[in-house]
N, C-alpha and C. Protein backbone atom coordinates (compact mmCIF):
# COMPACT_ATOMS: atom_id res chain seq x y z
N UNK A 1 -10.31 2.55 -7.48
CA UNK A 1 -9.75 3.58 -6.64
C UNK A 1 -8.81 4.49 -7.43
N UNK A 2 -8.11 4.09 -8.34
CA UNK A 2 -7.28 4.51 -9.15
C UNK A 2 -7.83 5.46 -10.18
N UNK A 3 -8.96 5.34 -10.78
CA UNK A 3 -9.56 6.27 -11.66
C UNK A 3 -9.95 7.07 -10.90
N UNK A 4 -10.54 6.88 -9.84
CA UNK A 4 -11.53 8.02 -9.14
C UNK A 4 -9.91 8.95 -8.89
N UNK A 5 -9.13 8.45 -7.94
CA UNK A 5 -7.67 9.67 -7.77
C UNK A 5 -7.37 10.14 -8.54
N UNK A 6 -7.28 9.86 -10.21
CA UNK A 6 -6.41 10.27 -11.19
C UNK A 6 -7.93 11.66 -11.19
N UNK A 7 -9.25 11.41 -11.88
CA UNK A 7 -10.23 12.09 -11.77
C UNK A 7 -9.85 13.35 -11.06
N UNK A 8 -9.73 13.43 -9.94
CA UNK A 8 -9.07 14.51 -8.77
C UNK A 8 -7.56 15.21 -9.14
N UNK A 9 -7.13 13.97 -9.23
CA UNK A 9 -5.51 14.68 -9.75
C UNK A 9 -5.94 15.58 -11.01
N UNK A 10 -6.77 16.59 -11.18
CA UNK A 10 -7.12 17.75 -12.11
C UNK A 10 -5.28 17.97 -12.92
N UNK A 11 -4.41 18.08 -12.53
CA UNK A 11 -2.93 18.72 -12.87
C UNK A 11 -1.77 17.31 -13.37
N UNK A 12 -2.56 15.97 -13.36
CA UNK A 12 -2.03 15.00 -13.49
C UNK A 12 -0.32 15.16 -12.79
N UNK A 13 -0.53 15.44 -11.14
CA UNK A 13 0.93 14.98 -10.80
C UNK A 13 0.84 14.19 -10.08
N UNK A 14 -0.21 13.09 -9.86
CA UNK A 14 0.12 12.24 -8.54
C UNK A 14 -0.30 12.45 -7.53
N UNK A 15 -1.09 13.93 -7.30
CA UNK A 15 -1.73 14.30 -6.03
C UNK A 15 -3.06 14.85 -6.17
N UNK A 16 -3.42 14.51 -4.80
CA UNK A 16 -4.79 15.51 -4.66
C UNK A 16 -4.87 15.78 -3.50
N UNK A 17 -6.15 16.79 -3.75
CA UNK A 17 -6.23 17.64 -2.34
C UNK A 17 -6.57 17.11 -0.96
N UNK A 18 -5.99 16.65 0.01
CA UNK A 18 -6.27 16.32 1.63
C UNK A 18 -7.53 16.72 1.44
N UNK A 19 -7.98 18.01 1.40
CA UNK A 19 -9.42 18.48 1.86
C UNK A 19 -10.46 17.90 0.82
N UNK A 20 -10.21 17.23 0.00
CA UNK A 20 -11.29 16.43 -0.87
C UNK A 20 -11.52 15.19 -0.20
N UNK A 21 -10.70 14.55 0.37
CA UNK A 21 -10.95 13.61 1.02
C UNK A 21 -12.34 12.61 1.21
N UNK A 22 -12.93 13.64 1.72
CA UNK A 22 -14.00 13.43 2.04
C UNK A 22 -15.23 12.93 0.74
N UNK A 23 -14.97 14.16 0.43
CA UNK A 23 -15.60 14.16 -1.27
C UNK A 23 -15.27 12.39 -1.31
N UNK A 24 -14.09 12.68 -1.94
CA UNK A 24 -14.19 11.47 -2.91
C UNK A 24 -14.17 9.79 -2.13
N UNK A 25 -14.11 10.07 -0.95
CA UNK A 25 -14.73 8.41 -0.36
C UNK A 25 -16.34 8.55 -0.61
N UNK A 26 -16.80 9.15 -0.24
CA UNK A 26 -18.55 9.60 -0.45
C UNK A 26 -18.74 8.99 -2.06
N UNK A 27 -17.55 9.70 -2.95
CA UNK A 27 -17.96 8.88 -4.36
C UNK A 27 -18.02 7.60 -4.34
N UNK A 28 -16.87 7.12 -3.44
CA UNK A 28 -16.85 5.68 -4.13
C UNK A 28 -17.89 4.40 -3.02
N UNK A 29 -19.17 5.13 -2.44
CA UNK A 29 -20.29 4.87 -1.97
C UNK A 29 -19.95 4.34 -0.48
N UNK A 30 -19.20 5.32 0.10
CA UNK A 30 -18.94 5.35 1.52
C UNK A 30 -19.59 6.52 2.20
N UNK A 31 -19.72 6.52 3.52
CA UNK A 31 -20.18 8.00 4.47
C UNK A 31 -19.74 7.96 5.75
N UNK A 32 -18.59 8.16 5.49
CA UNK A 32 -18.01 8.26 6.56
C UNK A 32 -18.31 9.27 7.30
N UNK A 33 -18.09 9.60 8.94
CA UNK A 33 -17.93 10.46 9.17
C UNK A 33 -17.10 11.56 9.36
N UNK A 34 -17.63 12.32 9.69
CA UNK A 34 -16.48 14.33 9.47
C UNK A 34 -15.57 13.99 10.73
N UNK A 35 -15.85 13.60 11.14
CA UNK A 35 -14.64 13.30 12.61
C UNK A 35 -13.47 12.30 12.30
N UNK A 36 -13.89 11.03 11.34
CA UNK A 36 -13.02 10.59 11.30
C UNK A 36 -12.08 11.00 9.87
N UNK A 37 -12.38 11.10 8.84
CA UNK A 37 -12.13 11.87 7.70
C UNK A 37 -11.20 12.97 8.60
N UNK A 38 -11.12 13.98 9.23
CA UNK A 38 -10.50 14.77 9.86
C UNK A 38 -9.42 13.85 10.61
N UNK A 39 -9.99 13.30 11.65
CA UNK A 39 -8.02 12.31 12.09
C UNK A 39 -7.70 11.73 10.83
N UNK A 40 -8.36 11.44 10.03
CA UNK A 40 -6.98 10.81 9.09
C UNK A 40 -6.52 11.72 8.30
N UNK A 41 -7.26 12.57 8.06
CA UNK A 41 -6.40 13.58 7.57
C UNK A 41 -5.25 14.50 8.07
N UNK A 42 -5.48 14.40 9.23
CA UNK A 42 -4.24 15.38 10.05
C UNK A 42 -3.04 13.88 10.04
N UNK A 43 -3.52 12.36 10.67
CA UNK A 43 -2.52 11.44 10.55
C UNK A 43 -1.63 11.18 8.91
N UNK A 44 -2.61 11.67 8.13
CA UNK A 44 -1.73 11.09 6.28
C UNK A 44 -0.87 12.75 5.98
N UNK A 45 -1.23 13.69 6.39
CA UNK A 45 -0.86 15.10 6.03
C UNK A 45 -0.68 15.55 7.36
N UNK A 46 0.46 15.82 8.52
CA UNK A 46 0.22 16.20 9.81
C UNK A 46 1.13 17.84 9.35
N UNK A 47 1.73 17.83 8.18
CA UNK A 47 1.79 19.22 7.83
C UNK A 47 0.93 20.23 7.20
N UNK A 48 -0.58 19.88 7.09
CA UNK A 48 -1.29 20.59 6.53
C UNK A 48 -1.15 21.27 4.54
N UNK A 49 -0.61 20.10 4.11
CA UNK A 49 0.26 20.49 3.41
C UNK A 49 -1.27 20.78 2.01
N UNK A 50 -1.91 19.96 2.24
CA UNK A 50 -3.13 19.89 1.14
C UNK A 50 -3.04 18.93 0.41
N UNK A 51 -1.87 18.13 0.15
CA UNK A 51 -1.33 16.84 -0.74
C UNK A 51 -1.24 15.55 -0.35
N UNK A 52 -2.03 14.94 -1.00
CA UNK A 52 -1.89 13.61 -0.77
C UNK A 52 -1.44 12.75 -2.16
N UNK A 53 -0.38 11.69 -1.92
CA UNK A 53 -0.30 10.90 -2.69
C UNK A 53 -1.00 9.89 -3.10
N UNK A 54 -0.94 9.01 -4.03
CA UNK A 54 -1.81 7.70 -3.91
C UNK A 54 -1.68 6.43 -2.93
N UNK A 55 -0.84 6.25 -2.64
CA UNK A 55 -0.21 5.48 -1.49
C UNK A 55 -0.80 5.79 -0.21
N UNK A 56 -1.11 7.00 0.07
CA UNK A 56 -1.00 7.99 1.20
C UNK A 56 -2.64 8.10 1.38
N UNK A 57 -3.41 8.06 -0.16
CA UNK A 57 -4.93 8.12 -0.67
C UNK A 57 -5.40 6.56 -0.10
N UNK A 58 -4.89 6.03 -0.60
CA UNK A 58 -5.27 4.31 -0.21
C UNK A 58 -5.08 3.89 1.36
N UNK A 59 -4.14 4.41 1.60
CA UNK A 59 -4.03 3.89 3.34
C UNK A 59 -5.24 4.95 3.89
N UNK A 60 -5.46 5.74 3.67
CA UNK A 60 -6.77 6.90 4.07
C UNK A 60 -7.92 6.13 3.85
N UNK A 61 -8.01 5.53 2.54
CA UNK A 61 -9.09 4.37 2.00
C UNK A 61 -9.54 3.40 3.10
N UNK A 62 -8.82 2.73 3.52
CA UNK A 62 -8.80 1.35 4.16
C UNK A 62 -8.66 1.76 5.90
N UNK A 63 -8.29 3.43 6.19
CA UNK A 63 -8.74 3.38 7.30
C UNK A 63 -10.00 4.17 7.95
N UNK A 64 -10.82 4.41 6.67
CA UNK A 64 -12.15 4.94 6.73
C UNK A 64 -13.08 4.00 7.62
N UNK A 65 -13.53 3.75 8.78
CA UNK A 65 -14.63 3.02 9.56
C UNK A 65 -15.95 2.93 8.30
N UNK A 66 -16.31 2.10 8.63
CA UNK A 66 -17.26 1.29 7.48
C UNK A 66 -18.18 0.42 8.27
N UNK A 67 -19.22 0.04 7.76
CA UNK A 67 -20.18 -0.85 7.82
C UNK A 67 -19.88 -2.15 7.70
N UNK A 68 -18.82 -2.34 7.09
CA UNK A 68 -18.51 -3.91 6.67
C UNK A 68 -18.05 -4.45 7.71
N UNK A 69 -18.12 -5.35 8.27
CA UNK A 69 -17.63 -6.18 9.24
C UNK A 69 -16.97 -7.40 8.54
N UNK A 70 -16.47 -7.86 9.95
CA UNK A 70 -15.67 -9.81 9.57
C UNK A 70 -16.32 -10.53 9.16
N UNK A 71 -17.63 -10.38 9.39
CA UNK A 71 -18.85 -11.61 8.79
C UNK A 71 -18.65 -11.54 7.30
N UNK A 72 -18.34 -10.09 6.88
CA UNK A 72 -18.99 -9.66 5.31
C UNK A 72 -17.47 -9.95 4.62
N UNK A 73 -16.52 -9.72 5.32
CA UNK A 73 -15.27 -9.84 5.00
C UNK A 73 -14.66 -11.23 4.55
N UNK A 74 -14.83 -12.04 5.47
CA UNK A 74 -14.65 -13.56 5.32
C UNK A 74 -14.87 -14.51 4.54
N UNK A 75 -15.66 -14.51 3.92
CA UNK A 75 -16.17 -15.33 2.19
C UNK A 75 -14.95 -14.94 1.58
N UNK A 76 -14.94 -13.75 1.63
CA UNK A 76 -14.11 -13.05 0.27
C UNK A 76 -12.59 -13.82 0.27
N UNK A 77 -11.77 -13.81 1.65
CA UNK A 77 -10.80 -14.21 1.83
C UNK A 77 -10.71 -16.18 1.80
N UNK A 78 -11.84 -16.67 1.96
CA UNK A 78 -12.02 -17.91 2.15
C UNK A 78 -12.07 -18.37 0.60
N UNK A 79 -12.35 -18.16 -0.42
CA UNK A 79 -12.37 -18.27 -1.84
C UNK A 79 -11.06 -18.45 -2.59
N UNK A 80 -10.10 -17.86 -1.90
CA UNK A 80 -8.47 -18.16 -2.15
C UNK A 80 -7.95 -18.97 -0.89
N UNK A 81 -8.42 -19.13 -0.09
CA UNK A 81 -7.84 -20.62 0.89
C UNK A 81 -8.14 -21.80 0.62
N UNK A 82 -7.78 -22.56 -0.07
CA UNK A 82 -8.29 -23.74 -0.41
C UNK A 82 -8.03 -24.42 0.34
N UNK A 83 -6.97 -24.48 1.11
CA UNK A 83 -6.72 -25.68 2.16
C UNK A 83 -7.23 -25.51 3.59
N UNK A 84 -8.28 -24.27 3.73
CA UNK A 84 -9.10 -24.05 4.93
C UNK A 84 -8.29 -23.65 6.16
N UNK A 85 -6.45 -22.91 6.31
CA UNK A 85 -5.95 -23.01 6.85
C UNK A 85 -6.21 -21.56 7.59
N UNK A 86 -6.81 -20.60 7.02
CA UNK A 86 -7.42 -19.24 8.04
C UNK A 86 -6.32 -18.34 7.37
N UNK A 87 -5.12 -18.98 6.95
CA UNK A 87 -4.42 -17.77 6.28
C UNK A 87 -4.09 -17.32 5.08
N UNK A 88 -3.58 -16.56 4.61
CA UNK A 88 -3.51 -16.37 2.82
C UNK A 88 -1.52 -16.50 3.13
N UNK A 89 -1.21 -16.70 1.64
CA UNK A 89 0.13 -16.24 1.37
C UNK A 89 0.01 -14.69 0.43
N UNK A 90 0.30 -13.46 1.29
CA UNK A 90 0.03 -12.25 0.80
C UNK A 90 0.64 -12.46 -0.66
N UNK A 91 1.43 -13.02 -1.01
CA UNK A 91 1.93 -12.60 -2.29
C UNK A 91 1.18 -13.35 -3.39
N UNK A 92 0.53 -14.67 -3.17
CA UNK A 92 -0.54 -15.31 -3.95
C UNK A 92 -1.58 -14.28 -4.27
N UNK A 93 -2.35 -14.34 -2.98
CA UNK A 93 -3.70 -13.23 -2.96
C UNK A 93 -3.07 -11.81 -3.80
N UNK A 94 -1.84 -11.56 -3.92
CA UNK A 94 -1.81 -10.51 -4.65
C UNK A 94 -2.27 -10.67 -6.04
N UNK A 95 -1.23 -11.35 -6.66
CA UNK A 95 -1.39 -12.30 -7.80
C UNK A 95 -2.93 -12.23 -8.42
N UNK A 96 -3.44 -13.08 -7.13
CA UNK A 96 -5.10 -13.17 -8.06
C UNK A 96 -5.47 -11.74 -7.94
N UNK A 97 -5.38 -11.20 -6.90
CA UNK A 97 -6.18 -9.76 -6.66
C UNK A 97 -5.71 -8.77 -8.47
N UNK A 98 -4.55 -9.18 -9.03
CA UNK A 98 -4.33 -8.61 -9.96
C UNK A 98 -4.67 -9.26 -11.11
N UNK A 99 -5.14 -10.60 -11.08
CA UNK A 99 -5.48 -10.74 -12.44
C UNK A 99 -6.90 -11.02 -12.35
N UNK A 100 -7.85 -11.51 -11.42
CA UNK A 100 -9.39 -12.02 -11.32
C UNK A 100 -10.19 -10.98 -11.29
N UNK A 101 -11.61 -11.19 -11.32
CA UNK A 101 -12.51 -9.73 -11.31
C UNK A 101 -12.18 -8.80 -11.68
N UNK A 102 -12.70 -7.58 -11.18
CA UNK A 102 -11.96 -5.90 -11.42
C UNK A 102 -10.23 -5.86 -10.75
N UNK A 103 -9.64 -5.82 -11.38
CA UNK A 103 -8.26 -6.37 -11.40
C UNK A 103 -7.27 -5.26 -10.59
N UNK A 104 -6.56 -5.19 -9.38
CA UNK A 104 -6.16 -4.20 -9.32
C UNK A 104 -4.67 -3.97 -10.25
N UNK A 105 -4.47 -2.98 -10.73
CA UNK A 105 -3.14 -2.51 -11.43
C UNK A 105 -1.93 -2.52 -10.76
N UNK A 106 -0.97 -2.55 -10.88
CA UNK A 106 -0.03 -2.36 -9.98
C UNK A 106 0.43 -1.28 -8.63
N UNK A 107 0.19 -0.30 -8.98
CA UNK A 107 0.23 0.69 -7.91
C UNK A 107 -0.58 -0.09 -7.56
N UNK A 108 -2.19 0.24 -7.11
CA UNK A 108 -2.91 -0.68 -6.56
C UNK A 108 -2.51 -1.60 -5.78
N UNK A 109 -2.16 -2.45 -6.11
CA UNK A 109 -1.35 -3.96 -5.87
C UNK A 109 -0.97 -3.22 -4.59
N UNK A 110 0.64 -2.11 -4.95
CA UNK A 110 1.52 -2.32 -4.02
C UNK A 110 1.18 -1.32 -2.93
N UNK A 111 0.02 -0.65 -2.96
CA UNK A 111 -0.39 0.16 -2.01
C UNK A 111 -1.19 -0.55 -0.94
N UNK A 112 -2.14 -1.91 -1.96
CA UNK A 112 -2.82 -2.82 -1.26
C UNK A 112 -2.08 -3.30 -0.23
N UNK A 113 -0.68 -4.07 -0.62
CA UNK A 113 0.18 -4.88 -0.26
C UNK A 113 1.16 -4.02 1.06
N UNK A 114 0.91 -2.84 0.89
CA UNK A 114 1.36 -1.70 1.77
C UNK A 114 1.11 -1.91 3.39
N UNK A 115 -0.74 -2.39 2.79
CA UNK A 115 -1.58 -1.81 3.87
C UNK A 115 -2.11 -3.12 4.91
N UNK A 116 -1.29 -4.16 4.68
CA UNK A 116 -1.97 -5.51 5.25
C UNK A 116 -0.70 -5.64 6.08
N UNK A 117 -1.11 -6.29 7.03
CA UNK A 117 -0.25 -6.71 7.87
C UNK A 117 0.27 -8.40 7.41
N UNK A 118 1.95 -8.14 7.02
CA UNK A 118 1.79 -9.48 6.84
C UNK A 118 3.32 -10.53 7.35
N UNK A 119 2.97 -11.37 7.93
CA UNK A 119 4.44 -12.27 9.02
C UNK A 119 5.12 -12.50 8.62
N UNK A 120 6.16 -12.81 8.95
CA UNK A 120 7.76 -13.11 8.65
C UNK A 120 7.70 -14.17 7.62
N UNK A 121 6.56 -15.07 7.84
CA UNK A 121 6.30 -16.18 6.67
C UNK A 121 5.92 -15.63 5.55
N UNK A 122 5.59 -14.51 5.05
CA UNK A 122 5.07 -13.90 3.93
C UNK A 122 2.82 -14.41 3.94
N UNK A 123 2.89 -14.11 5.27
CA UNK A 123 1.02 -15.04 5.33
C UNK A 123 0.53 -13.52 6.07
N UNK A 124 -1.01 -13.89 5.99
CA UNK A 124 -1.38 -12.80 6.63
C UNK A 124 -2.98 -13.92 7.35
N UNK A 125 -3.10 -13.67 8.87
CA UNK A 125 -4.34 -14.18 9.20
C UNK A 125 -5.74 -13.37 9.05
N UNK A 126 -6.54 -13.81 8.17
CA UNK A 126 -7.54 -13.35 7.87
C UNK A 126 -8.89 -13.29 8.80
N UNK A 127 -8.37 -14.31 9.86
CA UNK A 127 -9.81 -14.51 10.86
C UNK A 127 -9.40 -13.76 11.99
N UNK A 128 -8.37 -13.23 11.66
CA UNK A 128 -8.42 -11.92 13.06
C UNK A 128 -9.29 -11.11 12.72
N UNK A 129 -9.15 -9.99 13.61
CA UNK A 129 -10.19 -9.19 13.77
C UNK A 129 -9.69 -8.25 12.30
N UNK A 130 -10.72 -7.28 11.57
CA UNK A 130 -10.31 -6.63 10.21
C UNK A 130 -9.27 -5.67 10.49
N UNK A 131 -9.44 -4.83 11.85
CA UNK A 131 -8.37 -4.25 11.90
C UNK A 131 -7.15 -4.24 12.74
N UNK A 132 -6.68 -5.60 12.53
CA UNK A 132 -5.99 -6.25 12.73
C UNK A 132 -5.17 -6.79 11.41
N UNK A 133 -5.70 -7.49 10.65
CA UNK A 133 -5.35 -7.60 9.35
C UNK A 133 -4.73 -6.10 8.54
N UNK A 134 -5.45 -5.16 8.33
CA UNK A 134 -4.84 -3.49 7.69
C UNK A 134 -4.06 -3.17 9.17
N UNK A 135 -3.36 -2.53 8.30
CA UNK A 135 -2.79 -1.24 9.51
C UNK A 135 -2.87 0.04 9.38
């Protein structure tokens, strides 16, 4: 997610254009639709301003409607529960999320970590519904 924004950030300051939006979820092999791409764009920018941050890019990310469901979701989160308890400790799952597979970087991390809903215990329940889990 991070290369594709910087890619956009043409002026390297940290931003890109609201109205690319669209564009660049389509890159990263999404299709969303023009209706919803539009509410989130008026909800991340309600000043029309044209700027989006990365923080601001990622919560836009994760509230794009998708194909993926809880079925497809659930493996993924079940692979770091070892004790079968339905929940993660957000700050573990960070951890691995930053060092296993395609690794997220830190921004990453803390934009990820932004965007989850997570309890007073520092846990987040994964077998709720997905959007329930993001906010």
């Amino acid at each position: 997610m991070k290369e594709t924004f910087d890619t956009y950030d043409t002026k390297n300051q940290g931003i890109i254009k609201t109205s690319m939006l669209g564009k660049i979820i389509r890159t990263l092999g999404f299709n969303p639709l023009e209706s919803d791409i539009q509410r989130i764009s008026k909800e991340l920018d309600p000043s029309n301003s044209d700027a989006l941050k990365f923080p601001e890019y990622v919560a836009a990310y994760t509230r794009i409607p998708t194909s993926v469901t809880d079925k497809d979701i659930l493996p993924a989160f079940q692979v770091f529960d070892t004790e079968k308890r339905g929940v993660l400790e957000a700050e573990d799952m960070l951890k691995n999320l930053m060092n296993i597979g395609e690794k997220l970087d830190e921004v990453e991390g803390e934009a990820f970590k932004e965007n989850i809903n997570i309890n007073d215990q520092g846990l987040f329940d994964y077998n709720g519904k997905y959007d329930k889990i993001f906010t």
